[in-house]
Protein backbone atom coordinates (compact mmCIF):
# COMPACT_ATOMS: atom_id res chain seq x y z
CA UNK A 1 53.63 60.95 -83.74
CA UNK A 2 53.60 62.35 -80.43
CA UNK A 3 54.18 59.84 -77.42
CA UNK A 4 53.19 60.15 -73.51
CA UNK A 5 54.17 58.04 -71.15
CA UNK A 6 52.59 57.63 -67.97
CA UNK A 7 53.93 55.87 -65.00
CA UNK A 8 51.68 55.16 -62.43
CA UNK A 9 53.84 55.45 -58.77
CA UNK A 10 53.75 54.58 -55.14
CA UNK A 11 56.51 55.03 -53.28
CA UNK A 12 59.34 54.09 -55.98
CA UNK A 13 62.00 55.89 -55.24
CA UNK A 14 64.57 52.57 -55.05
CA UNK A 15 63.19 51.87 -58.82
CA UNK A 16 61.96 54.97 -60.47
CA UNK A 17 65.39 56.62 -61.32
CA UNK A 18 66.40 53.73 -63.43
CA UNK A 19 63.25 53.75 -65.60
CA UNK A 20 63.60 57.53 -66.36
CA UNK A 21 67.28 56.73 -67.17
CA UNK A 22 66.53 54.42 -69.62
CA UNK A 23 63.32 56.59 -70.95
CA UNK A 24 66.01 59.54 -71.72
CA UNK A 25 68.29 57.37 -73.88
CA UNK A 26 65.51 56.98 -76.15
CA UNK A 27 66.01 57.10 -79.61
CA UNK A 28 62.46 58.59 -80.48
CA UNK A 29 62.25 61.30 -77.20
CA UNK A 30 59.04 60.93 -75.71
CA UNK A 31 56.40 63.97 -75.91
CA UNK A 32 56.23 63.59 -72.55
CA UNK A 33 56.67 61.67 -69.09
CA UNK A 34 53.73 62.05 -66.35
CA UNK A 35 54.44 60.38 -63.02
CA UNK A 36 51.23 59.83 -61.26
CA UNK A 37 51.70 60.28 -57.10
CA UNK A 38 49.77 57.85 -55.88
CA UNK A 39 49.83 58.91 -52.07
CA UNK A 40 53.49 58.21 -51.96
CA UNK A 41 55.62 58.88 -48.82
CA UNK A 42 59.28 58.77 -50.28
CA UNK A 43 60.84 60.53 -52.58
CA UNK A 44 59.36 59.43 -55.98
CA UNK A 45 58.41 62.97 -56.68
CA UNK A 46 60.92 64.75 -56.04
CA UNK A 47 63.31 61.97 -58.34
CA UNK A 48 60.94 62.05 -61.13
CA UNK A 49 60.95 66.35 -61.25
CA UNK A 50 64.34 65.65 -61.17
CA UNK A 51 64.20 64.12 -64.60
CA UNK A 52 61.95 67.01 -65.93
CA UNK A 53 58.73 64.80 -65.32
CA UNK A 54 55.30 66.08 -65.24
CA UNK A 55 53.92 64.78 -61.61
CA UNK A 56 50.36 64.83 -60.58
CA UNK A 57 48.65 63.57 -57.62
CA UNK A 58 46.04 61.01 -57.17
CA UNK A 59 45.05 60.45 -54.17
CA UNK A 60 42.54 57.39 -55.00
CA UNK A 61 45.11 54.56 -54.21
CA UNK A 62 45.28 51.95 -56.86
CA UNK A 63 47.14 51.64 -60.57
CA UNK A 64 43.19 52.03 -62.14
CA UNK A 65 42.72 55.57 -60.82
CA UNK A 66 46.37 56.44 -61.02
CA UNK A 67 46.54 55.34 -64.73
CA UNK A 68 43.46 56.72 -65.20
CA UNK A 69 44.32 60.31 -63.82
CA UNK A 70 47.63 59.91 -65.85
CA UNK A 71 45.95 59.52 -68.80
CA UNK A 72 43.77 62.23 -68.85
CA UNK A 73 46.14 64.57 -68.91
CA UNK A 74 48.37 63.41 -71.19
CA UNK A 75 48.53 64.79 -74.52
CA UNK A 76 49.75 62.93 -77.28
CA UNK A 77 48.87 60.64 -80.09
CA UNK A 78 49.70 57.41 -78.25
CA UNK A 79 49.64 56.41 -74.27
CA UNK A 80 52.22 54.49 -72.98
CA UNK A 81 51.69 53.26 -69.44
CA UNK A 82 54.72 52.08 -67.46
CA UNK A 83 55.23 50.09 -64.20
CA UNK A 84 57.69 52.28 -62.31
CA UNK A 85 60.31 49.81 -61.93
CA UNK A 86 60.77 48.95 -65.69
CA UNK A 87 63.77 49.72 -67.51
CA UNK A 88 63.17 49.64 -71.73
CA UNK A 89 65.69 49.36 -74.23
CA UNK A 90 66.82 52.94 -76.29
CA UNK A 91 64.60 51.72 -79.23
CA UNK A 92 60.98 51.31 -77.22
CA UNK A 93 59.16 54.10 -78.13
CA UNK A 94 60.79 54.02 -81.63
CA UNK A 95 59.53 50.34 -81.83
CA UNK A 96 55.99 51.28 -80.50
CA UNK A 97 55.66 54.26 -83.49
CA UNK A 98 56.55 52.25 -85.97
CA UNK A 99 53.81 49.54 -84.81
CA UNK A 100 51.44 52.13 -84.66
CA UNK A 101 52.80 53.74 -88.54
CA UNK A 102 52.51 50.56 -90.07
CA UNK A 103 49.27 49.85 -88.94
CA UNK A 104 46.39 52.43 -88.99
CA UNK A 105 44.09 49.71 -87.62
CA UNK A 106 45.99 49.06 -84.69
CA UNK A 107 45.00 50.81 -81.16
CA UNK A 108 46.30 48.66 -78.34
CA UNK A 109 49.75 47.33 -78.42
CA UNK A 110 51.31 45.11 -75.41
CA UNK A 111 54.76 43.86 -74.35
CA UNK A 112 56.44 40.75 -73.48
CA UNK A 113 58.30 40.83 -69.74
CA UNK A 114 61.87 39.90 -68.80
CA UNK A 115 62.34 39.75 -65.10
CA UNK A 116 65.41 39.95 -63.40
CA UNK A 117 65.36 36.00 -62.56
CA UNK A 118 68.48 34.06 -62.62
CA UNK A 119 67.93 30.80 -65.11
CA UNK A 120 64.38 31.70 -65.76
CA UNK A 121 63.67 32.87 -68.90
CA UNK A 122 60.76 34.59 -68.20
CA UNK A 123 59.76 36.00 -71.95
CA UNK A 124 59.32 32.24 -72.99
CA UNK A 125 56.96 31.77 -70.01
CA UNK A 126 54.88 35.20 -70.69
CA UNK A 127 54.71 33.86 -74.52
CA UNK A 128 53.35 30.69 -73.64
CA UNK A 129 51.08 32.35 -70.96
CA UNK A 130 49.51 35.25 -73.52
CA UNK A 131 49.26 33.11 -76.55
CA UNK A 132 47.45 30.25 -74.85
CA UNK A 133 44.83 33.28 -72.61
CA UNK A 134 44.47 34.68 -76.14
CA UNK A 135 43.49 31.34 -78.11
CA UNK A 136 41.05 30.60 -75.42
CA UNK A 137 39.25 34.25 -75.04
CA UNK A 138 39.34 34.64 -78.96
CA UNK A 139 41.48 37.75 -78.69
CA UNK A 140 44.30 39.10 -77.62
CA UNK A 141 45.60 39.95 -74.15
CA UNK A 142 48.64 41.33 -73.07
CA UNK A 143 50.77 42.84 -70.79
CA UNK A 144 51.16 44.89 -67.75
CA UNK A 145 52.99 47.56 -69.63
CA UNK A 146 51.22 48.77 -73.21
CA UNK A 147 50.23 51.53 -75.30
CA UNK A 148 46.88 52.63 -76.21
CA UNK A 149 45.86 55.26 -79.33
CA UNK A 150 44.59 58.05 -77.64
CA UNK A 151 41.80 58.83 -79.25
CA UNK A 152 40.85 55.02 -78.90
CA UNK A 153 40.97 55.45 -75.30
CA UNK A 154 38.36 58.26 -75.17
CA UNK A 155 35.95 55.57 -76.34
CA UNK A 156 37.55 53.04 -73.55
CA UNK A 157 37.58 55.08 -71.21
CA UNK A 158 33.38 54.66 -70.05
CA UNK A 159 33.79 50.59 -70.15
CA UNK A 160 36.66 49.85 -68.05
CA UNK A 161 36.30 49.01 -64.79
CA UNK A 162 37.40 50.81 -61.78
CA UNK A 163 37.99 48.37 -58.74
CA UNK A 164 41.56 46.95 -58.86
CA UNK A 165 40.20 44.06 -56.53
CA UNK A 166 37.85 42.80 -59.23
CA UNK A 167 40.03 43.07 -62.60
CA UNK A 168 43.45 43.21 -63.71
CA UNK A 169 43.84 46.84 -65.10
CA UNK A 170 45.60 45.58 -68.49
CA UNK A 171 43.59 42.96 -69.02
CA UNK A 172 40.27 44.91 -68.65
CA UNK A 173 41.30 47.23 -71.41
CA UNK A 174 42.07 44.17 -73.30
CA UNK A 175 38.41 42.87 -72.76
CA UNK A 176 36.88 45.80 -73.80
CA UNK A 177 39.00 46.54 -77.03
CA UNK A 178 37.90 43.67 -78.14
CA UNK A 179 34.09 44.45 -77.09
CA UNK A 180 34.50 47.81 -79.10
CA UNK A 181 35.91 45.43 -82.15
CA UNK A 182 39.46 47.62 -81.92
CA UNK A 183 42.25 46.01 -82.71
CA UNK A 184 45.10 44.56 -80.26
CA UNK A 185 48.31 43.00 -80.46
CA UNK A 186 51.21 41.58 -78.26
CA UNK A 187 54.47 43.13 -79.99
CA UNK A 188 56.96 40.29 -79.46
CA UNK A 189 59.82 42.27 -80.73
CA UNK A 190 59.30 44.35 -77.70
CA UNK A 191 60.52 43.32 -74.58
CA UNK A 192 60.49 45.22 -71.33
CA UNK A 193 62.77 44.67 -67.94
CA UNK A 194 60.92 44.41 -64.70
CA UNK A 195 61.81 43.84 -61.09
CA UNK A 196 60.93 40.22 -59.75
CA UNK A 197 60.16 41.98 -55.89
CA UNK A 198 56.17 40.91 -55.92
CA UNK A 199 57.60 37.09 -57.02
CA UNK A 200 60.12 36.86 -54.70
CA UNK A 201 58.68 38.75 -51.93
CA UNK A 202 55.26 38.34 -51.72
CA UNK A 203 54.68 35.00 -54.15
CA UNK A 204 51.48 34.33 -52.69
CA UNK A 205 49.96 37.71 -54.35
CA UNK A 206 51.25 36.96 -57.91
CA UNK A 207 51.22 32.99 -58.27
CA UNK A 208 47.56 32.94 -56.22
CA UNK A 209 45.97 35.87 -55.97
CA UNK A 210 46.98 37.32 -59.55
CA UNK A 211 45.20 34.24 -60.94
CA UNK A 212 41.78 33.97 -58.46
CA UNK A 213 41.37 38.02 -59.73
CA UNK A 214 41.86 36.97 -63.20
CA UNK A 215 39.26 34.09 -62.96
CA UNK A 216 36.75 37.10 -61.42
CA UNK A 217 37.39 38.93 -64.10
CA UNK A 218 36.43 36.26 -66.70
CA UNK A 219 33.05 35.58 -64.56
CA UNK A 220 32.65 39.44 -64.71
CA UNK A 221 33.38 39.69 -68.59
CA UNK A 222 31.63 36.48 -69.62
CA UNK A 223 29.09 38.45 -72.22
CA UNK A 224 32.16 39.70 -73.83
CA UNK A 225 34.13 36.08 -73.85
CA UNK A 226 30.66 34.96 -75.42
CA UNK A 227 30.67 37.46 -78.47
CA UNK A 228 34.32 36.39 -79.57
CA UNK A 229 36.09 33.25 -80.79
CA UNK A 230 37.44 31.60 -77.82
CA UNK A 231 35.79 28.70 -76.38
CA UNK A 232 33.48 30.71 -74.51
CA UNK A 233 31.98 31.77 -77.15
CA UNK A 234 28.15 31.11 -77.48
């Protein structure tokens, strides 16, 4: 099983480095790393070509078109987009395959977050926070990190939305796996490190504005919150 991963960047070169260190101590080597330039002004680029990455440019700012761009031209069986300032353990992509190898059904996979927060533990929080989103939409939702069967996200692909002020990116292709009745889950055994920066630095953007986008979203998606199990359901 062949396995892309696509990190979506802009201007990351304090971060970056780290997360392709950790990506080359993999135990199952990825297919392939593409590092999407989105518009940056540092020296993300020239870091990630440093690690043998595959760089593209989008110049649409935002993580939609930047994934988006990232995954269509990526090549292998499974998608794995990454925040650039994530740092995985050596058995990730091994962890992800065997997901996917186990289950034939499955086509959308997320992660459970651990950020660099003293006396927080942050993967209890994200628990509480996916499991209780999921038993109120009627499916699952995960992560800002995941991984996506490839083929399964040719048929995403003309649903998800495209305006990173409207929708979370990771939720919307959440939302409209379950509209196409594919089949997501939130691999606990899987847990990814991320920088706390947007927490500590800007926490107005991901305690307030994180959540008024996400109840936008749900106005936006109510037809498919009506078709499932949650208690929107009609």
């Amino acid at each position: 099983m062949k396995i892309s991963v696509i990190i979506p960047a802009y201007n990351e070169e304090k971060y970056i480095e780290a997360t392709l260190k950790s990506l080359t101590k993999q135990t199952k080597k990825p297919f392939e790393i593409i590092v999407v330039d989105n518009n940056c002004t540092d020296r993300t680029a020239e870091i990630a070509k440093k690690y043998n990455c595959k760089v593209i440019k989008e110049t649409r700012q935002g993580i939609t078109p930047a994934r988006n761009k990232g995954f269509s031209s990526a090549q292998g069986d499974i998608f794995v987009k990454l925040d650039a300032d994530t740092i995985v353990d050596k058995d990730f992509l091994e962890k992800i395959e065997q997901r996917f190898k186990n289950d034939q059904s499955l086509v959308l996979l997320g992660f459970l977050i651990s950020y660099d927060l003293k006396k927080i533990n942050t993967v209890r929080l994200y628990q509480i926070f996916y499991k209780t989103l999921s038993s109120i939409f009627g499916f699952n939702v995960g992560s800002t990190s995941y991984a996506i069967n490839s083929k399964f996200w040719q048929r995403i692909l003309p649903k998800t939305c495209l305006d990173d002020k409207k929708v979370h990116e990771d939720f919307d292709i959440f939302f409209h796996t379950a509209e196409l009745g594919g089949k997501a889950e939130i691999a606990e055994e899987i847990i990814i490190n991320s920088s706390a920066r947007r927490i500590i630095k800007k926490p107005h953007s991901f305690f307030i504005e994180y959540n008024i986008r996400l109840l936008k979203m749900i106005n936006s998606h109510k037809q498919i919150l009506k078709n499932n199990k949650g208690i929107f359901k009609s």
